[in-house]
Protein backbone atom coordinates (compact mmCIF):
# COMPACT_ATOMS: atom_id res chain seq x y z
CA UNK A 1 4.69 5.29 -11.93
CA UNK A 2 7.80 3.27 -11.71
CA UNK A 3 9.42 2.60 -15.04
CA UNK A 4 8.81 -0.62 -16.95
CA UNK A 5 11.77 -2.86 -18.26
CA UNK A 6 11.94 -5.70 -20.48
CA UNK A 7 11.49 -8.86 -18.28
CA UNK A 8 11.66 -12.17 -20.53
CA UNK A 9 10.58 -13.12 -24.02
CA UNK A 10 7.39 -15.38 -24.61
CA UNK A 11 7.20 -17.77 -27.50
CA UNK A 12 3.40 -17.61 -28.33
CA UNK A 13 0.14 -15.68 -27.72
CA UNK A 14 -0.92 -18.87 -25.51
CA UNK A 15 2.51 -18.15 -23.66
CA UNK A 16 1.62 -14.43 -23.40
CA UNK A 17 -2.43 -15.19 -22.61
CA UNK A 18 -1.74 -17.91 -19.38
CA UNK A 19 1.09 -15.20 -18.16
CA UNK A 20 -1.33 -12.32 -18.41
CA UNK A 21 -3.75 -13.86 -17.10
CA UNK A 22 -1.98 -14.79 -13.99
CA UNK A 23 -0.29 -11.20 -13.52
CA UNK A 24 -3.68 -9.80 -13.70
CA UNK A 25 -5.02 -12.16 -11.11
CA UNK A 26 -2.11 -11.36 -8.62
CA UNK A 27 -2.06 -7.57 -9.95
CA UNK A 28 1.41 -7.32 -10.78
CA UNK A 29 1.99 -4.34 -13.34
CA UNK A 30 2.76 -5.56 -16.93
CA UNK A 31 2.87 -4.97 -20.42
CA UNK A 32 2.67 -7.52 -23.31
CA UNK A 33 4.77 -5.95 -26.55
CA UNK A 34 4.27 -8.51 -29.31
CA UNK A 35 6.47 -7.95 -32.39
CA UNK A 36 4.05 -7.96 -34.69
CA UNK A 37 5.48 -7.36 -38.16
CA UNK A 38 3.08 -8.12 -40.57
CA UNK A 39 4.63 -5.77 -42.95
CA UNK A 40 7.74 -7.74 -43.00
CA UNK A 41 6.73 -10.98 -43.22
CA UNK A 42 6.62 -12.22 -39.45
CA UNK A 43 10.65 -12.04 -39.86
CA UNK A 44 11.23 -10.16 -36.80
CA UNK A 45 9.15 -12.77 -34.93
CA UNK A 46 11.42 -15.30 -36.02
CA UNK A 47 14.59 -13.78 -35.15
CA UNK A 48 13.44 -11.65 -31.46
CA UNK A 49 10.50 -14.08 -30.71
CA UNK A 50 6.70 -13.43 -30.32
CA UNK A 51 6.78 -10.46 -28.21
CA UNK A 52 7.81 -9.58 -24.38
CA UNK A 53 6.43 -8.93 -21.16
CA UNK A 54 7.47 -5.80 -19.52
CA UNK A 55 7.11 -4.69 -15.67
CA UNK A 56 9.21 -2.58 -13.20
CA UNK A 57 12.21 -4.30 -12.14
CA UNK A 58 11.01 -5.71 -8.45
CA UNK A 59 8.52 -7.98 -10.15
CA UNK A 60 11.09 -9.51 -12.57
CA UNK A 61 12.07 -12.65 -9.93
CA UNK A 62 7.88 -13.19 -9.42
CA UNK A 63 7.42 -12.82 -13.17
CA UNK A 64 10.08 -15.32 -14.24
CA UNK A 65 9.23 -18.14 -11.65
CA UNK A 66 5.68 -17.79 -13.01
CA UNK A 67 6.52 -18.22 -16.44
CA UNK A 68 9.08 -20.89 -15.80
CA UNK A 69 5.96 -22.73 -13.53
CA UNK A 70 3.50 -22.15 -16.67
CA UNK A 71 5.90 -23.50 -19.52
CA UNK A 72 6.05 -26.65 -17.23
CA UNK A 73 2.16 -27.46 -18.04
């Protein structure tokens, strides 16, 4: 298993359910980290955004152009 890096941050859980969505379709490996803090507030949310998408490194070009083609809609 190759190792996963951070790829880009997404704004929302829409953001983060269109992008998954996709990756699954084209089965790209991913992972969705949100940064849930509920303890704190929703602070961290507000200062690192919603959460991230993670995937090994020679899907980060794919990745991005699909998230830059599904904040366009």
């Amino acid at each position: 298993m190759e190792p996963y890096e951070k790829i880009l941050v997404l704004n929302n859980d829409y953001e983060a359910s269109l992008l998954e969505e996709v990756l699954n379709d084209r089965k790209i490996p991913h992972g969705i980290v949100t940064s849930d803090d509920s303890a704190l507030g929703g602070i961290m949310g507000m200062e690192i955004g919603w959460g991230y998408v993670e995937a090994p490194r020679k899907y980060k070009a794919e990745i991005t152009r699909l998230y830059k083609e599904i904040a366009k809609k």
